[in-house]
N, C-alpha and C. Protein backbone atom coordinates (compact mmCIF):
# COMPACT_ATOMS: atom_id res chain seq x y z
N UNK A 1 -0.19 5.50 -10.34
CA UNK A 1 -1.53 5.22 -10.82
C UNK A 1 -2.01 3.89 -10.31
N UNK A 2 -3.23 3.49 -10.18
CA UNK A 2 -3.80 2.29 -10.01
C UNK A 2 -4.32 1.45 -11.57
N UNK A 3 -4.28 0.63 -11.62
CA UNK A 3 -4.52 -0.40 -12.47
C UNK A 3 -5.83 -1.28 -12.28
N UNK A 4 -7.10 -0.98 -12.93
CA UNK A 4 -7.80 -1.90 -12.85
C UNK A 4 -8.01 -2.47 -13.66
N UNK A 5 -8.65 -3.89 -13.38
CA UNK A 5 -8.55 -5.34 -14.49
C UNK A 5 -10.28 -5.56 -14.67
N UNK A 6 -10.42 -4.81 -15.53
CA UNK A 6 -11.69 -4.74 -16.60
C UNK A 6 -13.20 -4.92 -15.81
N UNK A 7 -13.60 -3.92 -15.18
CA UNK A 7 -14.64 -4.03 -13.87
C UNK A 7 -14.50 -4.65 -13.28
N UNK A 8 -13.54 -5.75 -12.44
CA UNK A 8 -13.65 -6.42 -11.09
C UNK A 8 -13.27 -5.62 -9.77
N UNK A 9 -13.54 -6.63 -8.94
CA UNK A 9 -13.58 -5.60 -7.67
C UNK A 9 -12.11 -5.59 -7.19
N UNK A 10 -11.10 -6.08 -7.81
CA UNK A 10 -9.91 -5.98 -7.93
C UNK A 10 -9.11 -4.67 -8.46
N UNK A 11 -8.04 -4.14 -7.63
CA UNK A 11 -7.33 -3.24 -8.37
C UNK A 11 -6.22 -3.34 -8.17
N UNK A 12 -4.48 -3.05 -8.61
CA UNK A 12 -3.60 -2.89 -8.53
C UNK A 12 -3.28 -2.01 -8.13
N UNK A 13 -1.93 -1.66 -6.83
CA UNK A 13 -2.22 -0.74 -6.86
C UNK A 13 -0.06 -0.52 -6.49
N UNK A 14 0.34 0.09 -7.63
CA UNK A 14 1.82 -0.14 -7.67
C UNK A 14 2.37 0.93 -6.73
N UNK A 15 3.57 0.57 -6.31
CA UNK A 15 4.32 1.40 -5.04
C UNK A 15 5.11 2.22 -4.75
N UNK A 16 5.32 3.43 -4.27
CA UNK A 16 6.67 4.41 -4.13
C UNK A 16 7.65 3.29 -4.01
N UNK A 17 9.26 3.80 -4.30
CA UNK A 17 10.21 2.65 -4.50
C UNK A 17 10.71 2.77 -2.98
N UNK A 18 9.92 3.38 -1.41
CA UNK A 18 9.98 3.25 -0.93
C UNK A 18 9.60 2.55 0.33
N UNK A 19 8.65 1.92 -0.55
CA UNK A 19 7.75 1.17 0.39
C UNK A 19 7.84 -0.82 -0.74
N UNK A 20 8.03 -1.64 0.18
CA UNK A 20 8.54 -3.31 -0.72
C UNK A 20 7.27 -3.63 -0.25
N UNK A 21 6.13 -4.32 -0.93
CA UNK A 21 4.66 -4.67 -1.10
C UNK A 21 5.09 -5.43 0.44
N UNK A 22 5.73 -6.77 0.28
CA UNK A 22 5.40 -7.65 1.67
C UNK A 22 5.50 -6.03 2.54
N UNK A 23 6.27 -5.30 2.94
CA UNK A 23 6.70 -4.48 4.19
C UNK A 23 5.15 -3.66 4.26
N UNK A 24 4.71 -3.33 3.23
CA UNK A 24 3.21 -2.52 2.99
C UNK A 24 2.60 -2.87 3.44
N UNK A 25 1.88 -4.69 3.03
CA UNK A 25 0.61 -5.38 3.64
C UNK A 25 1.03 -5.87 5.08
N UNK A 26 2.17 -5.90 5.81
CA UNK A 26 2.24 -5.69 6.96
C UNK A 26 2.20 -4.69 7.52
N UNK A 27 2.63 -3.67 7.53
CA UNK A 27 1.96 -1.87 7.80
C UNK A 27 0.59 -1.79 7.69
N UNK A 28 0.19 -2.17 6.41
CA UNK A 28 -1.67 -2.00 6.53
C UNK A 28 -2.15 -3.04 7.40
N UNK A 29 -1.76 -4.02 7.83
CA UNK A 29 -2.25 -4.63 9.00
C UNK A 29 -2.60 -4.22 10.12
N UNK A 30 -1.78 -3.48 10.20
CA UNK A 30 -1.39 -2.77 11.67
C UNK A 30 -2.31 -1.78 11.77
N UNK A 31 -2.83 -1.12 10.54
CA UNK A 31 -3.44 -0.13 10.54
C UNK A 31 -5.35 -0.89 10.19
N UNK A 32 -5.46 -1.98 10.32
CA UNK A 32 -6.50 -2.79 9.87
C UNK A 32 -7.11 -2.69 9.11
N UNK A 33 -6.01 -2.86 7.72
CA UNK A 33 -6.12 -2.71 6.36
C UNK A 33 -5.67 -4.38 5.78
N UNK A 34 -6.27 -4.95 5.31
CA UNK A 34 -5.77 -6.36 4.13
C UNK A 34 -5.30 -6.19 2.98
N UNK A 35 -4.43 -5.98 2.67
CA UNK A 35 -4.11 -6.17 1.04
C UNK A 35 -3.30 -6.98 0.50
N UNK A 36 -2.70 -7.21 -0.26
CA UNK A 36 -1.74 -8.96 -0.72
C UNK A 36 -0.93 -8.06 -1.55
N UNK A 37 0.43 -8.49 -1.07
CA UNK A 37 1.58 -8.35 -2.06
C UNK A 37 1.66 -9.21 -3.34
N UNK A 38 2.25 -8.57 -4.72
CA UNK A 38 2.01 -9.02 -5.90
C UNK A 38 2.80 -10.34 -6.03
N UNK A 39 3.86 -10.79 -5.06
CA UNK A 39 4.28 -11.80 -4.77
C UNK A 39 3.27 -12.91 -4.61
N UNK A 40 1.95 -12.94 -3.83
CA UNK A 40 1.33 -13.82 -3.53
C UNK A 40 0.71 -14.44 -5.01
N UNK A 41 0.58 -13.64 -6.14
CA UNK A 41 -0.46 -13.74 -7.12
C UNK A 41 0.80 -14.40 -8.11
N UNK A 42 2.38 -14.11 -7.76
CA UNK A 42 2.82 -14.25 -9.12
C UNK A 42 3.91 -15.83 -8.96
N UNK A 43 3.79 -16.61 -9.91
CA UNK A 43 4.65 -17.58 -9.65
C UNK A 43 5.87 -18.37 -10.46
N UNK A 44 6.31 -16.81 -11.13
CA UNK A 44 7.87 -16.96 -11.66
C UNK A 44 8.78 -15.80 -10.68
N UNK A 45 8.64 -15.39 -9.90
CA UNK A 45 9.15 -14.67 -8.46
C UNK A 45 9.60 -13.25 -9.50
N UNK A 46 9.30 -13.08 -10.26
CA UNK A 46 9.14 -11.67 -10.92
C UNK A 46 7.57 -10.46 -11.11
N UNK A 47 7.53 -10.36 -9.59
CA UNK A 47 6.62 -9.70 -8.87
C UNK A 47 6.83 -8.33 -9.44
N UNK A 48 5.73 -7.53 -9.78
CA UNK A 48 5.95 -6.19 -9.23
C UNK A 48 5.97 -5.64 -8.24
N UNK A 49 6.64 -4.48 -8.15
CA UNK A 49 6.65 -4.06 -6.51
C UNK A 49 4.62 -3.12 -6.46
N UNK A 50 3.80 -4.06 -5.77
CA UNK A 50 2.63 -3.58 -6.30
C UNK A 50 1.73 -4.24 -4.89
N UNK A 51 0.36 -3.87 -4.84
CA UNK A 51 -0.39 -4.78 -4.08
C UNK A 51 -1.66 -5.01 -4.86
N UNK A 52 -2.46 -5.92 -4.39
CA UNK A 52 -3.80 -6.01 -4.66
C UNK A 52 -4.92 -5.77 -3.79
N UNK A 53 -5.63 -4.80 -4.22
CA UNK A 53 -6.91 -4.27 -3.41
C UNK A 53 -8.14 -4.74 -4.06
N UNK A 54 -8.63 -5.15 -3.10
CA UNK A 54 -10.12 -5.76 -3.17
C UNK A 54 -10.88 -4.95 -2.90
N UNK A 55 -11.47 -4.39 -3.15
CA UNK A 55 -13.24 -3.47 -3.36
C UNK A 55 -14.30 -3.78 -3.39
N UNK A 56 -14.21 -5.05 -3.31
CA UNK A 56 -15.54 -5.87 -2.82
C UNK A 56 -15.95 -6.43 -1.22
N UNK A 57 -14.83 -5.46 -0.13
CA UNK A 57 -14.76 -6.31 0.86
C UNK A 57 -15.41 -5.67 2.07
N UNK A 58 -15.65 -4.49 1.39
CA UNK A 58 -16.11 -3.07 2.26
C UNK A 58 -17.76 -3.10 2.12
N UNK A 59 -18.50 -2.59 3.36
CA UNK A 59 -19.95 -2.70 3.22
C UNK A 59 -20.91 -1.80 2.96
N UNK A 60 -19.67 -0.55 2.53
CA UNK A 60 -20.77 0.56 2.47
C UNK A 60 -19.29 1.22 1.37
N UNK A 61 -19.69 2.39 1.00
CA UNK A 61 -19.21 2.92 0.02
C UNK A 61 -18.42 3.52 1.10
N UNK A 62 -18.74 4.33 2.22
CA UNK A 62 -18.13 5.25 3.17
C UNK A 62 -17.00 4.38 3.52
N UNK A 63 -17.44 3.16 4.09
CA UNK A 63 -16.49 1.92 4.71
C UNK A 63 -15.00 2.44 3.31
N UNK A 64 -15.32 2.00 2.37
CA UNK A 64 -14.10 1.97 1.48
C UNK A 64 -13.64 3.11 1.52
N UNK A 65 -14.29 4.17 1.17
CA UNK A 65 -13.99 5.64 1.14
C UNK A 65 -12.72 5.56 2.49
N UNK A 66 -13.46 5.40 3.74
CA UNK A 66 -12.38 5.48 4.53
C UNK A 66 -11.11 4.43 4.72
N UNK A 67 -11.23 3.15 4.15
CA UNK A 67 -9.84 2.44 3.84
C UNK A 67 -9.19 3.07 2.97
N UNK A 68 -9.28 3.93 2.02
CA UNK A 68 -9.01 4.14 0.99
C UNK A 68 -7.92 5.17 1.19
N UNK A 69 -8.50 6.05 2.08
CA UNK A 69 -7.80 7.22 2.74
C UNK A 69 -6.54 6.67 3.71
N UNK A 70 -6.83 5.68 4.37
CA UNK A 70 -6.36 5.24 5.49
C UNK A 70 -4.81 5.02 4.32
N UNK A 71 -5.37 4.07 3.83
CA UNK A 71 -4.20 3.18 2.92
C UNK A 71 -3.39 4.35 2.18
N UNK A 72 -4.20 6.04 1.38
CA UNK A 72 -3.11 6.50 0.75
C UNK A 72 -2.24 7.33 1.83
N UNK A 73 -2.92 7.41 3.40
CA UNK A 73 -1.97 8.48 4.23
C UNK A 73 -0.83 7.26 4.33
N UNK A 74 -1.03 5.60 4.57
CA UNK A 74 0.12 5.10 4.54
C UNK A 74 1.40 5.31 3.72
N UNK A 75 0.82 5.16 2.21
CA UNK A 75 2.00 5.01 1.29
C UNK A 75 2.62 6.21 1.14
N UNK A 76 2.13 7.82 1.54
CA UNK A 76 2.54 9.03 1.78
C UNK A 76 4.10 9.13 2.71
N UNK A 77 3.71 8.34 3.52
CA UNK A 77 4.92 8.24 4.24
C UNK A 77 5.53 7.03 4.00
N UNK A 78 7.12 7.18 4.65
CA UNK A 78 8.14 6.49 4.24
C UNK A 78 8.02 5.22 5.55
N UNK A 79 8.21 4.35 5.32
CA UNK A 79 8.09 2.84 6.39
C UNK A 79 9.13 3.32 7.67
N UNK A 80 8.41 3.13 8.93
CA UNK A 80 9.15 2.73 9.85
C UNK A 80 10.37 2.10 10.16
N UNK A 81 11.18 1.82 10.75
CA UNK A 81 12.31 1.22 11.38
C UNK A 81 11.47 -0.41 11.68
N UNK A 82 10.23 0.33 12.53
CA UNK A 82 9.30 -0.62 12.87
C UNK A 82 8.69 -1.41 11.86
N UNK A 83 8.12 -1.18 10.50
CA UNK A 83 7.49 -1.64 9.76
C UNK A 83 8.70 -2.53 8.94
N UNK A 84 9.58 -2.34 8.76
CA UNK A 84 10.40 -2.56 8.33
C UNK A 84 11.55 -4.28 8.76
N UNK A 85 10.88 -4.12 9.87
CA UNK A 85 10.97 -5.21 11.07
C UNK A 85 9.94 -6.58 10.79
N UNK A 86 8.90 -6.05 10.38
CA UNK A 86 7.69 -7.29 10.11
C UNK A 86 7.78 -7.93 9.18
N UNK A 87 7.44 -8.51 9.35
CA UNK A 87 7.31 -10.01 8.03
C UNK A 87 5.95 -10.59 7.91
């Protein structure tokens, strides 16, 4: 499920236990997607394995529509050898 925090353009968005948030927002890079691992937001290093999506960053509804897609064919599949490699 996704998690949103009370109408902002913020959402949570937590992870198959196959995919580790840093290894994700480097995969969606690649795929020219931004999102932030829950690491960046948290600062007792008891992160969820999660990211944060911004919805305010897109310029058209379609624009998001299609990150949106982009980002769930990512987490569908299991990380690369390659993705797995990035930092």
């Amino acid at each position: 499920g996704v998690a949103a925090t009370g109408g902002g353009i913020h959402m949570w968005q937590p992870l198959p236990a196959h995919w580790a948030a840093s290894t994700l927002a480097s995969a969606a890079r690649t795929e020219g997607l931004v999102v932030a691992p829950a690491s960046a937001f948290c600062q007792d290093g008891e992160a969820p394995n999660a990211i944060r999506l911004s919805l305010g960053g897109c310029s058209s509804r379609a624009e998001l529509t299609a990150a949106l897609r982009k980002l769930a064919t990512l987490l569908e599949h299991k990380p690369s050898a390659d993705n797995r490699l990035l930092i």
